[in-house]
N, C-alpha and C. Protein backbone atom coordinates (compact mmCIF):
# COMPACT_ATOMS: atom_id res chain seq x y z
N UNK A 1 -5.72 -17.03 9.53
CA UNK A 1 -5.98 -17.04 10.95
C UNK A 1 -7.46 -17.24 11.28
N UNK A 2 -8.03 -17.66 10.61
CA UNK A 2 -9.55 -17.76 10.35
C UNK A 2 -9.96 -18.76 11.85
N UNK A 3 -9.30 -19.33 12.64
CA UNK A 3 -9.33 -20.34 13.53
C UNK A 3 -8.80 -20.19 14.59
N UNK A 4 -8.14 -18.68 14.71
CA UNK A 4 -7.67 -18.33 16.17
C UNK A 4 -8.03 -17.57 16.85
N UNK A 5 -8.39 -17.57 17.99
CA UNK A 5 -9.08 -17.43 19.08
C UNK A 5 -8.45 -15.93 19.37
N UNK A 6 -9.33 -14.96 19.46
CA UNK A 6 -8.37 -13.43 19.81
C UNK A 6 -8.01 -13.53 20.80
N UNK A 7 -7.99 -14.61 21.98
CA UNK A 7 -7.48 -14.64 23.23
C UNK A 7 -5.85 -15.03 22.83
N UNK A 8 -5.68 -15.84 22.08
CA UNK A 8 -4.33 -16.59 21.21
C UNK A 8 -3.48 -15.44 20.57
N UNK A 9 -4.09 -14.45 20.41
CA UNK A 9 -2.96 -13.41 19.44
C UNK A 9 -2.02 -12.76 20.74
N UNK A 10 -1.09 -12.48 20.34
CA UNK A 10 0.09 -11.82 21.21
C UNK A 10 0.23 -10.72 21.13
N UNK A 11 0.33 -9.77 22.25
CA UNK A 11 0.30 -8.27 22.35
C UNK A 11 1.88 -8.05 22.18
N UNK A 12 2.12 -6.92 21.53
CA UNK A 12 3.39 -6.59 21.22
C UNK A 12 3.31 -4.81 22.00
N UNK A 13 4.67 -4.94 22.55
CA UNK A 13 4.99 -3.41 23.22
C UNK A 13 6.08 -3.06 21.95
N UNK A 14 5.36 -2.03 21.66
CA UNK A 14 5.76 -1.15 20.61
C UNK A 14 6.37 0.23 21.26
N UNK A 15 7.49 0.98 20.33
CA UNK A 15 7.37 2.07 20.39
C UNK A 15 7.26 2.84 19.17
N UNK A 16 6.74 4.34 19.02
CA UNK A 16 6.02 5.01 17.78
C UNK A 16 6.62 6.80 17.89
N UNK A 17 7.43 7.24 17.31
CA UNK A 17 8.02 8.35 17.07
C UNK A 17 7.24 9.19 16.59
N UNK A 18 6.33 10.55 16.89
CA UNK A 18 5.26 11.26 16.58
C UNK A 18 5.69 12.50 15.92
N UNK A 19 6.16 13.02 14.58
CA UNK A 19 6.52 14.53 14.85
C UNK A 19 5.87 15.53 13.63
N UNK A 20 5.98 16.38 13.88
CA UNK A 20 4.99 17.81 13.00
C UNK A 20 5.92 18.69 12.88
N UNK A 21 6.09 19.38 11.45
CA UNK A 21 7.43 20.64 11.27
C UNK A 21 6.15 21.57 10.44
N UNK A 22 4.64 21.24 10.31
CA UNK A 22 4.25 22.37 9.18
C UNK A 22 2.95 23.07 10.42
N UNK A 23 3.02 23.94 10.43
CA UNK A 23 1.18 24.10 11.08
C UNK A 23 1.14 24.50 12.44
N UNK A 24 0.42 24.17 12.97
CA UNK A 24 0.17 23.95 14.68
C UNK A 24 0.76 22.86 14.69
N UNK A 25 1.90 22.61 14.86
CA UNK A 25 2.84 21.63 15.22
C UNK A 25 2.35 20.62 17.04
N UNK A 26 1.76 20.95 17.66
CA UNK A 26 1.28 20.36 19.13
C UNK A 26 0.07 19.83 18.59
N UNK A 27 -0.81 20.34 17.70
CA UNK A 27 -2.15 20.38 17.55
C UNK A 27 -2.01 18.98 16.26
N UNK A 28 -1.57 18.69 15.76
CA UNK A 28 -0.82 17.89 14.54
C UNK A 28 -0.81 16.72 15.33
N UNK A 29 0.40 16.63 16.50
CA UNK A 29 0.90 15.43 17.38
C UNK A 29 -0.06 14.92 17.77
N UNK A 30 -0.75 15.95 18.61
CA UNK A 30 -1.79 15.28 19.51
C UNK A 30 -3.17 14.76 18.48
N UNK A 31 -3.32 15.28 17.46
CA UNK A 31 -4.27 14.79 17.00
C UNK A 31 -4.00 13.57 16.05
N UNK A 32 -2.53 13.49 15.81
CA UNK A 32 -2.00 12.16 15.09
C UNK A 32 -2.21 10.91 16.57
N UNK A 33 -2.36 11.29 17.79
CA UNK A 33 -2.50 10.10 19.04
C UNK A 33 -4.03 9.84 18.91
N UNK A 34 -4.25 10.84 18.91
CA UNK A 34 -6.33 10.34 18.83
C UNK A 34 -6.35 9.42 17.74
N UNK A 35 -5.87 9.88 16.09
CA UNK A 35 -6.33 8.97 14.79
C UNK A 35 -5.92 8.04 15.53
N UNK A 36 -4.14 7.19 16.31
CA UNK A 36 -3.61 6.04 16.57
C UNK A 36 -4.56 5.52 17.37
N UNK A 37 -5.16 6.08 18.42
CA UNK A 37 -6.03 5.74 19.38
C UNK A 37 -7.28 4.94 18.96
N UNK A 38 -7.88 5.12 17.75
CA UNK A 38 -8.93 4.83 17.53
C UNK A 38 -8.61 4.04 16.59
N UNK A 39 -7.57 3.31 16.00
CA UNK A 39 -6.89 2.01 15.27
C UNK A 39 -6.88 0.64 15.73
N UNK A 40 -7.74 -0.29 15.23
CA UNK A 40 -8.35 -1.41 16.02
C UNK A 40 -6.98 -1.94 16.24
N UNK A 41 -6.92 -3.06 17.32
CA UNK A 41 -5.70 -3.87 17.45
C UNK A 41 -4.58 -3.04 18.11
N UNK A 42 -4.61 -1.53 18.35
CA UNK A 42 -3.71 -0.79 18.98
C UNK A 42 -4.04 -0.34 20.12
N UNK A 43 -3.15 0.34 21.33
CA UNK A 43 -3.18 0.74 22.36
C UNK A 43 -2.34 1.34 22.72
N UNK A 44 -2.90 3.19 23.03
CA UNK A 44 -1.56 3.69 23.70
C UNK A 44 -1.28 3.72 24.81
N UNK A 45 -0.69 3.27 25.35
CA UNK A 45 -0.49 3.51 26.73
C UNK A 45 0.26 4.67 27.38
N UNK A 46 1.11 5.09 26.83
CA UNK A 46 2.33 6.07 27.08
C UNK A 46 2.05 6.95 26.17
N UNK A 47 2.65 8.39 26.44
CA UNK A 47 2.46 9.73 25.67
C UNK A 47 3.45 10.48 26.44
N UNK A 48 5.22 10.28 26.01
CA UNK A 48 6.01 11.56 26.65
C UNK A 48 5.68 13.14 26.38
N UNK A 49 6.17 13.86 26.78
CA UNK A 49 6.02 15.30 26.93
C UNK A 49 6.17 15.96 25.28
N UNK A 50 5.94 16.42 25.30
CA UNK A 50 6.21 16.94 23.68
C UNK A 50 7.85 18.15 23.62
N UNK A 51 8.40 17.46 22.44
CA UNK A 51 10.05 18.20 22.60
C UNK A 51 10.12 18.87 21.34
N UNK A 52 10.80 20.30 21.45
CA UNK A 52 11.21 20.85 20.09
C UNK A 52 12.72 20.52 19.96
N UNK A 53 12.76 19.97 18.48
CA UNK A 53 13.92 19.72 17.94
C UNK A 53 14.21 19.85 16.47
N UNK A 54 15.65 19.96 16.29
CA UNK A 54 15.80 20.96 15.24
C UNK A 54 15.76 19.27 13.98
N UNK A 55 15.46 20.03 12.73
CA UNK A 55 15.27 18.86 11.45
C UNK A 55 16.60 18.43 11.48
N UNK A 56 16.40 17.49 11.29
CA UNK A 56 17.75 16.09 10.40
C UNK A 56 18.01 15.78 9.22
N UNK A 57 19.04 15.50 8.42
CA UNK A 57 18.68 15.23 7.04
C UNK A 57 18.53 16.27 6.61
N UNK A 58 18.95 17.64 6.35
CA UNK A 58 18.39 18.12 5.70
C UNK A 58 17.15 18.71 5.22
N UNK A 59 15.64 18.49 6.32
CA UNK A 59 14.33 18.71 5.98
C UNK A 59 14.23 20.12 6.25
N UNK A 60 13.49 20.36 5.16
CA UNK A 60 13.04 21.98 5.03
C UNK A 60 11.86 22.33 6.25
N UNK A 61 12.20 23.39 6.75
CA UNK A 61 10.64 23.79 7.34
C UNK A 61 11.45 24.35 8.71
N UNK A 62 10.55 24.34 9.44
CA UNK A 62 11.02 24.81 10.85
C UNK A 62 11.28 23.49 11.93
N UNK A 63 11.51 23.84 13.40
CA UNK A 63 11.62 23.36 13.97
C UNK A 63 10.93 22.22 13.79
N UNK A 64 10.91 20.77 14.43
CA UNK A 64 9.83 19.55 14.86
C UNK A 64 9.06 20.08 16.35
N UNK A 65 7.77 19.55 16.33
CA UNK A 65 7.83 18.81 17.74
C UNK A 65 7.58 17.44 17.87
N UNK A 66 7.92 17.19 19.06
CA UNK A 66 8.07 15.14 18.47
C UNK A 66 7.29 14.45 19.87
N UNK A 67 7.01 13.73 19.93
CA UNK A 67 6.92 12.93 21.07
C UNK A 67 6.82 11.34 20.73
N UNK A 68 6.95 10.84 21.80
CA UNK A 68 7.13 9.39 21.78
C UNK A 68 5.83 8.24 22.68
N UNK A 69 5.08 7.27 21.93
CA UNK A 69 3.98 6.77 21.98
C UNK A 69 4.63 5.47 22.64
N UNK A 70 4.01 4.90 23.65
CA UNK A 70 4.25 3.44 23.92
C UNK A 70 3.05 2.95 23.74
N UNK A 71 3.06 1.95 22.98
CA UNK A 71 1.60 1.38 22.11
C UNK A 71 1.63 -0.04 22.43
N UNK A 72 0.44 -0.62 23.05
CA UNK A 72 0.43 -2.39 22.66
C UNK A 72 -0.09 -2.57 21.53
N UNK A 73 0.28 -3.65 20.61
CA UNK A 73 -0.54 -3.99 19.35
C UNK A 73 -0.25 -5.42 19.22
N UNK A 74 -2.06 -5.62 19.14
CA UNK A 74 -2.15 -6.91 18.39
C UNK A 74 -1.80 -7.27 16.92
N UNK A 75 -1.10 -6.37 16.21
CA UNK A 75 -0.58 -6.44 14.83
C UNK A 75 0.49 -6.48 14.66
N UNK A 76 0.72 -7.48 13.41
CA UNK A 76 2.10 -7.69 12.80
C UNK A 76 2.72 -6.05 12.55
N UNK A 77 4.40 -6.21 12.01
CA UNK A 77 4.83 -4.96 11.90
C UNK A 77 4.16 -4.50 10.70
N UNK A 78 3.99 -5.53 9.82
CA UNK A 78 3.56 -4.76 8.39
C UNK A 78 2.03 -4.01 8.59
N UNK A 79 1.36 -4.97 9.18
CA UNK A 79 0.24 -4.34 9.56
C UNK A 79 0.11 -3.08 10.20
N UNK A 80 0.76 -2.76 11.61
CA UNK A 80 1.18 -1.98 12.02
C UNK A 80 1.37 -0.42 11.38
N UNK A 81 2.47 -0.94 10.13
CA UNK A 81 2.92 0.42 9.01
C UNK A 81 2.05 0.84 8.51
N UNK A 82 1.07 0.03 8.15
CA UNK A 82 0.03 0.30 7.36
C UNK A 82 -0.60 1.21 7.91
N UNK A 83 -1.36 0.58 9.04
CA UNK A 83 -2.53 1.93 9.78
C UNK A 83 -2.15 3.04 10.11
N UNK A 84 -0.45 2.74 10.07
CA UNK A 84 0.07 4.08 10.25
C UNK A 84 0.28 5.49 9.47
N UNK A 85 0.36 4.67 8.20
CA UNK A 85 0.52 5.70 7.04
C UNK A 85 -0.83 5.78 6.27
N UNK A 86 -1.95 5.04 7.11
CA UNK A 86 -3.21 5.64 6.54
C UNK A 86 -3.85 6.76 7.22
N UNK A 87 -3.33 6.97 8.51
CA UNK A 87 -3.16 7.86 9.52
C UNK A 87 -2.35 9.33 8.99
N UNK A 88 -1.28 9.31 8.87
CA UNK A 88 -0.54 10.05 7.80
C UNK A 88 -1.03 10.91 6.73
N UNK A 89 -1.73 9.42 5.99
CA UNK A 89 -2.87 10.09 4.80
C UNK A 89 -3.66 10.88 5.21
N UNK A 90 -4.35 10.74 6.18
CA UNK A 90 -5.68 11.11 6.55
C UNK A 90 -5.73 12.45 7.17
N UNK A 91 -4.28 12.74 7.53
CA UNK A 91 -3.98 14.47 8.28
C UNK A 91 -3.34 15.00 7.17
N UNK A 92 -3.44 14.17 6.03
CA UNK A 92 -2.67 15.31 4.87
C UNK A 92 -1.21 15.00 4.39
N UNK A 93 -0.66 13.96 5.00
CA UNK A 93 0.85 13.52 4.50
C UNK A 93 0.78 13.75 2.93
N UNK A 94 1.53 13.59 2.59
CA UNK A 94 2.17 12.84 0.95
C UNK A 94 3.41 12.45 1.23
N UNK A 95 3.65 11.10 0.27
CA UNK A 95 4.69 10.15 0.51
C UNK A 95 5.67 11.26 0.03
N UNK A 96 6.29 11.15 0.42
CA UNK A 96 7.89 12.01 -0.03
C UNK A 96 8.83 11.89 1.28
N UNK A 97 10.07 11.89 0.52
CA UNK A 97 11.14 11.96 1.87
C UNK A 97 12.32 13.56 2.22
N UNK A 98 12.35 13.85 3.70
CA UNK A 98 13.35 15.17 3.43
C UNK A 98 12.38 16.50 2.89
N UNK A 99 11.01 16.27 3.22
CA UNK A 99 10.40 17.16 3.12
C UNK A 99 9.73 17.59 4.37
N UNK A 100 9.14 19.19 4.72
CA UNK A 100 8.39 19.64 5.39
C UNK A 100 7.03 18.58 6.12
N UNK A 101 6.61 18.34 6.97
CA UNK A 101 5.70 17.30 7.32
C UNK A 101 4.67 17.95 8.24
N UNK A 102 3.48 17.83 7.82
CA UNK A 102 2.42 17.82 8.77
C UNK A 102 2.46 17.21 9.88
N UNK A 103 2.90 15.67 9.70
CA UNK A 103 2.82 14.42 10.49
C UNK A 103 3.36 13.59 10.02
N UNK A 104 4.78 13.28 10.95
CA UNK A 104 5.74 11.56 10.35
C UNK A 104 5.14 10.74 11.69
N UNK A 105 4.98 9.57 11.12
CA UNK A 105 4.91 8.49 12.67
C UNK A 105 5.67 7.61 11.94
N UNK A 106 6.69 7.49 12.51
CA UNK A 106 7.69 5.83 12.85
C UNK A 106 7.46 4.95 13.90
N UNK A 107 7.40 3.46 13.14
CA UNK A 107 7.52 2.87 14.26
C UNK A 107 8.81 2.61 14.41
N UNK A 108 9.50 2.51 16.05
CA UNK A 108 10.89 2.77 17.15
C UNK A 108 11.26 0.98 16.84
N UNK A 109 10.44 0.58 17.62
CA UNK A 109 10.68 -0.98 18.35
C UNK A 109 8.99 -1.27 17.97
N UNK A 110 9.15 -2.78 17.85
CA UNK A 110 7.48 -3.50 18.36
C UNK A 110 7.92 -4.82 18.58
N UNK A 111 7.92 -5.11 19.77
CA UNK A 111 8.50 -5.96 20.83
C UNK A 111 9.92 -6.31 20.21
N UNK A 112 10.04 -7.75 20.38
CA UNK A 112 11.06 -8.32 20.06
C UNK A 112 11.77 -8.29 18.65
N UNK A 113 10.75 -8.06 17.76
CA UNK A 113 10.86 -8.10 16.27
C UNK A 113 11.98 -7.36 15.95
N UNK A 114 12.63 -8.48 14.76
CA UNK A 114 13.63 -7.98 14.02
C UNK A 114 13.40 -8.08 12.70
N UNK A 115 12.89 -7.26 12.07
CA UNK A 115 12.42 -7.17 10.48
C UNK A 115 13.91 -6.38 9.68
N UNK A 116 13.49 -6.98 8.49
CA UNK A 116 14.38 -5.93 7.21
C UNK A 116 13.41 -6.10 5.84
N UNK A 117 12.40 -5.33 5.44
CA UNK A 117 11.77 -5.60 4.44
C UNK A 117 12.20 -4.36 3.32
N UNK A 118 11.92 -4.52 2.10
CA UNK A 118 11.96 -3.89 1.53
C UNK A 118 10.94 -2.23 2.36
N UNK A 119 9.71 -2.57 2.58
CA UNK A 119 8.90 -1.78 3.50
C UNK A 119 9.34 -1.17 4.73
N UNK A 120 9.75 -1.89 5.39
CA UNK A 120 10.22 -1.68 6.60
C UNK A 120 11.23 -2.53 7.36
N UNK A 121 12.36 -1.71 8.20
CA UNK A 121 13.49 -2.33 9.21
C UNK A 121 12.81 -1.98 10.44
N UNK A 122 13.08 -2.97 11.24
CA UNK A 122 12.68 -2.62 12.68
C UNK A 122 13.93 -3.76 13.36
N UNK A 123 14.24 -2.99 14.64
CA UNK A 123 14.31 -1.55 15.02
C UNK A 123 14.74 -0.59 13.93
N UNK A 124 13.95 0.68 14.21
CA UNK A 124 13.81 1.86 12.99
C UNK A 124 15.57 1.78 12.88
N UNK A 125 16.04 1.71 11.30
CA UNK A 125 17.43 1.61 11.33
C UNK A 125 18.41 2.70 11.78
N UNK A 126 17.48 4.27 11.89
CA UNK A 126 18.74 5.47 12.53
C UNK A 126 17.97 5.91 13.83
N UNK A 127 17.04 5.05 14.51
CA UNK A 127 16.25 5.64 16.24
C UNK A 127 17.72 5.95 16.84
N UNK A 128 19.06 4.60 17.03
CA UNK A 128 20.14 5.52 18.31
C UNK A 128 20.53 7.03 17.96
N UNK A 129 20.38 7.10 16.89
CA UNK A 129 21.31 8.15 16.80
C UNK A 129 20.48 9.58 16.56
N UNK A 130 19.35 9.32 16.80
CA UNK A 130 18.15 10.68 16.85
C UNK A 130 17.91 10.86 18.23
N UNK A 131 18.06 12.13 19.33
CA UNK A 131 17.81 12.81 20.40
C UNK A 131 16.65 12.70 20.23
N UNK A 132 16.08 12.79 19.07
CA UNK A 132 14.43 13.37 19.30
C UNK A 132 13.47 12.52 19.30
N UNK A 133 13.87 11.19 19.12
CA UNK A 133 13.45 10.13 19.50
C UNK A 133 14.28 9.30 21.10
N UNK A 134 15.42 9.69 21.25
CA UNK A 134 15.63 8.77 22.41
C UNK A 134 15.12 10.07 23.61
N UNK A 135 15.41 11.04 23.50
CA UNK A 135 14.96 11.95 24.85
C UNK A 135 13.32 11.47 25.24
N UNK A 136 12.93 11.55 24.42
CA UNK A 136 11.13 11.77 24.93
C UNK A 136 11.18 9.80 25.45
N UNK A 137 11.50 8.73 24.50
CA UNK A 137 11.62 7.68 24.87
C UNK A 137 12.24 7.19 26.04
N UNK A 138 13.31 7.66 26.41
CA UNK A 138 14.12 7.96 28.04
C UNK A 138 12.64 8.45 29.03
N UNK A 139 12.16 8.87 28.93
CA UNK A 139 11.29 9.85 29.77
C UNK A 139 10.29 8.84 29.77
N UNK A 140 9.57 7.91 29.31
CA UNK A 140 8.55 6.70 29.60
C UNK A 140 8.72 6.05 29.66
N UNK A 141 10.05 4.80 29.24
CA UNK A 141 10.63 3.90 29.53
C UNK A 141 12.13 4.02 29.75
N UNK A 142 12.38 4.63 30.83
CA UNK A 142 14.33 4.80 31.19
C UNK A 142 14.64 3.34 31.38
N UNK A 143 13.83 2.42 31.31
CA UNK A 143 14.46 1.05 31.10
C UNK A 143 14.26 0.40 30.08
N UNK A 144 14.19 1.10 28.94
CA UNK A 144 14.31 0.71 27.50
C UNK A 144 15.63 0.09 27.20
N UNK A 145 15.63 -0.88 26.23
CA UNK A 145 16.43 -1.66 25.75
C UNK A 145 16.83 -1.93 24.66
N UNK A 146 17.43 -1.89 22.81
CA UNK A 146 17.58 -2.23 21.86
C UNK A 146 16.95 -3.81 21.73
N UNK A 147 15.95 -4.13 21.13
CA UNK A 147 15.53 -5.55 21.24
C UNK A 147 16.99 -5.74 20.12
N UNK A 148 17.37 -5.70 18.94
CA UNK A 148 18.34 -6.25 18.23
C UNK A 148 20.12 -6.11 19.05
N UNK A 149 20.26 -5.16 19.75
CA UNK A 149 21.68 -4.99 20.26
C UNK A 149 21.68 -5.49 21.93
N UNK A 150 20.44 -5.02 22.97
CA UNK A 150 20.55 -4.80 23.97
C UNK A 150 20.87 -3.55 24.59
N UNK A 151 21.24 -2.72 24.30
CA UNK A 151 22.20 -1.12 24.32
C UNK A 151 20.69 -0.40 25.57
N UNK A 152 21.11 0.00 26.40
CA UNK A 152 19.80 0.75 27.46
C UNK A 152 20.26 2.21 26.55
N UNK A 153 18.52 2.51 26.26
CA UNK A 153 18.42 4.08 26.17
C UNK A 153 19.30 5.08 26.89
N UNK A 154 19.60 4.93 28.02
CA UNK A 154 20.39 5.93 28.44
C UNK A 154 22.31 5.77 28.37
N UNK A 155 22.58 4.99 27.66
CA UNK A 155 23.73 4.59 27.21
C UNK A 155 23.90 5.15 25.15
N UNK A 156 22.49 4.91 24.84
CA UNK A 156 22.51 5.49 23.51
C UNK A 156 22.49 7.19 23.14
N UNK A 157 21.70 7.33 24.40
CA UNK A 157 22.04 8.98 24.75
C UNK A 157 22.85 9.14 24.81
N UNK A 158 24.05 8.93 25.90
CA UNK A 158 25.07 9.59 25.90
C UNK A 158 26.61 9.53 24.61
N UNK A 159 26.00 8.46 23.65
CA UNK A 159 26.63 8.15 22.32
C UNK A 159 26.14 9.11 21.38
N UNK A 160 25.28 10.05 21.33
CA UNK A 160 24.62 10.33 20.71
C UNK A 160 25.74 11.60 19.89
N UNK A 161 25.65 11.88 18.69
CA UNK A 161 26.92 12.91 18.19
C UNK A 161 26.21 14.31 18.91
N UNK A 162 27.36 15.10 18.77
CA UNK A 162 27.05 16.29 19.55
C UNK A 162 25.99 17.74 18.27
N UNK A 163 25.48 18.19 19.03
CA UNK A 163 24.86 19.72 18.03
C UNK A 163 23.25 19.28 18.05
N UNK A 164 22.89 18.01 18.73
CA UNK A 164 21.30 17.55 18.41
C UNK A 164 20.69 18.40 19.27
N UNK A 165 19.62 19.58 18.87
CA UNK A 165 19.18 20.16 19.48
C UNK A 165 17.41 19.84 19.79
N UNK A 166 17.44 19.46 21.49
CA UNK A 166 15.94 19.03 21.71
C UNK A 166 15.66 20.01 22.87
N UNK A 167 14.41 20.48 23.42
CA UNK A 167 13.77 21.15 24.49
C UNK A 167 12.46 20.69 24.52
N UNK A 168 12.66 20.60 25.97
CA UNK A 168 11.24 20.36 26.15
C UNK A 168 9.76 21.70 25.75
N UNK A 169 8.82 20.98 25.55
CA UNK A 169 7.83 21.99 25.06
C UNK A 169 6.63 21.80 25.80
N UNK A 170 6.45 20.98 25.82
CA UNK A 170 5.19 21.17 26.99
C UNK A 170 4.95 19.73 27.66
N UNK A 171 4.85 19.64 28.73
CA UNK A 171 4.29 18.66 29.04
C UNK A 171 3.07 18.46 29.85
N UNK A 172 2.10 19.00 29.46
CA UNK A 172 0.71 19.16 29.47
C UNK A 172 -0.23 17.95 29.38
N UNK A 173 0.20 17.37 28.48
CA UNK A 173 -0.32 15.97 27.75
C UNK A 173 0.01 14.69 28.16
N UNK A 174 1.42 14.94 28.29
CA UNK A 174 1.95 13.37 28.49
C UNK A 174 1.38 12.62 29.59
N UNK A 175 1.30 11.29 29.27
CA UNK A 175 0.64 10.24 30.07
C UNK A 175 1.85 9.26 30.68
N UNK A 176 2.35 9.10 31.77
CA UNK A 176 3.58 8.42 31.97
C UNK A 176 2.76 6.85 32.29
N UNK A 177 1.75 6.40 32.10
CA UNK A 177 1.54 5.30 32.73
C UNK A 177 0.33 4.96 34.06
């Protein structure tokens, strides 16, 4: 790309799943939005309320709290993953799955894109069927859409299997726009 003009690159509306089960769980989130914040080529725009919800899969630890990021980015998805899990690194992650977490960030959606890499699927392949990603996402964009199905967020909610336990926790923070 040595010849294109940064006016030429295309902004992508992303969405980014934020959550913490070890620590100061609020203090984790919000400080995983500052590292995103300060990631060249990114932009948050959106910050829903922060929700407690119970682990999935099986993950050890206590409750989550989660919230949901609406981000523009001038970066590919792979790119994207990347800064994300150097972000991750940088508050203390270790790669492992089904474990206790300081800090997970998924990316939801980033625009239109339909990936399947060994690295990464986008749209995230189980976002319908997680509350704790569609509640807080309902709440900044209620006109969200499946870029691969079409399906509106508030139609995937109400599909959603029953026992998913989310509450709101504070909404102190959130930025609706």
């Amino acid at each position: 790309m040595p010849n294109q003009r940064s006016d030429d690159i295309e902004a992508h509306l992303g969405y980014l799943s934020v959550g913490s089960n070890v620590g100061d769980r609020e203090a984790a989130v919000l400080a995983a939005v500052r590292f995103i914040e300060k990631k060249e080529g990114l932009t948050v725009r959106r910050c829903s309320s922060l929700f407690e919800t119970a682990p999935v899969e099986g993950v050890p630890g206590g409750y989550f709290i989660n919230s949901v990021l609406e981000v523009q980015s001038l970066l590919c998805p792979t790119d994207l993953l990347l800064r994300l899990k150097a972000v991750e690194e940088e508050m203390g992650r270790t790669s492992g799955h089904n474990e206790a977490r300081e800090i997970d960030i998924d990316i939801v959606t980033l625009g239109g894109w339909i990936v399947r890499t060994e690295l990464l699927t986008l749209p995230h392949p189980r976002y319908a069927e997680r509350a704790f990603v569609l509640v807080p996402l309902r709440e900044i964009a209620p006109e969200f859409r499946c870029p691969k199905t079409g399906r509106p967020v508030a139609e995937m909610i109400e599909d959603l299997p029953p026992g998913q336990f989310v509450s709101l926790a504070s909404t102190r923070w959130a930025v609706h726009g």
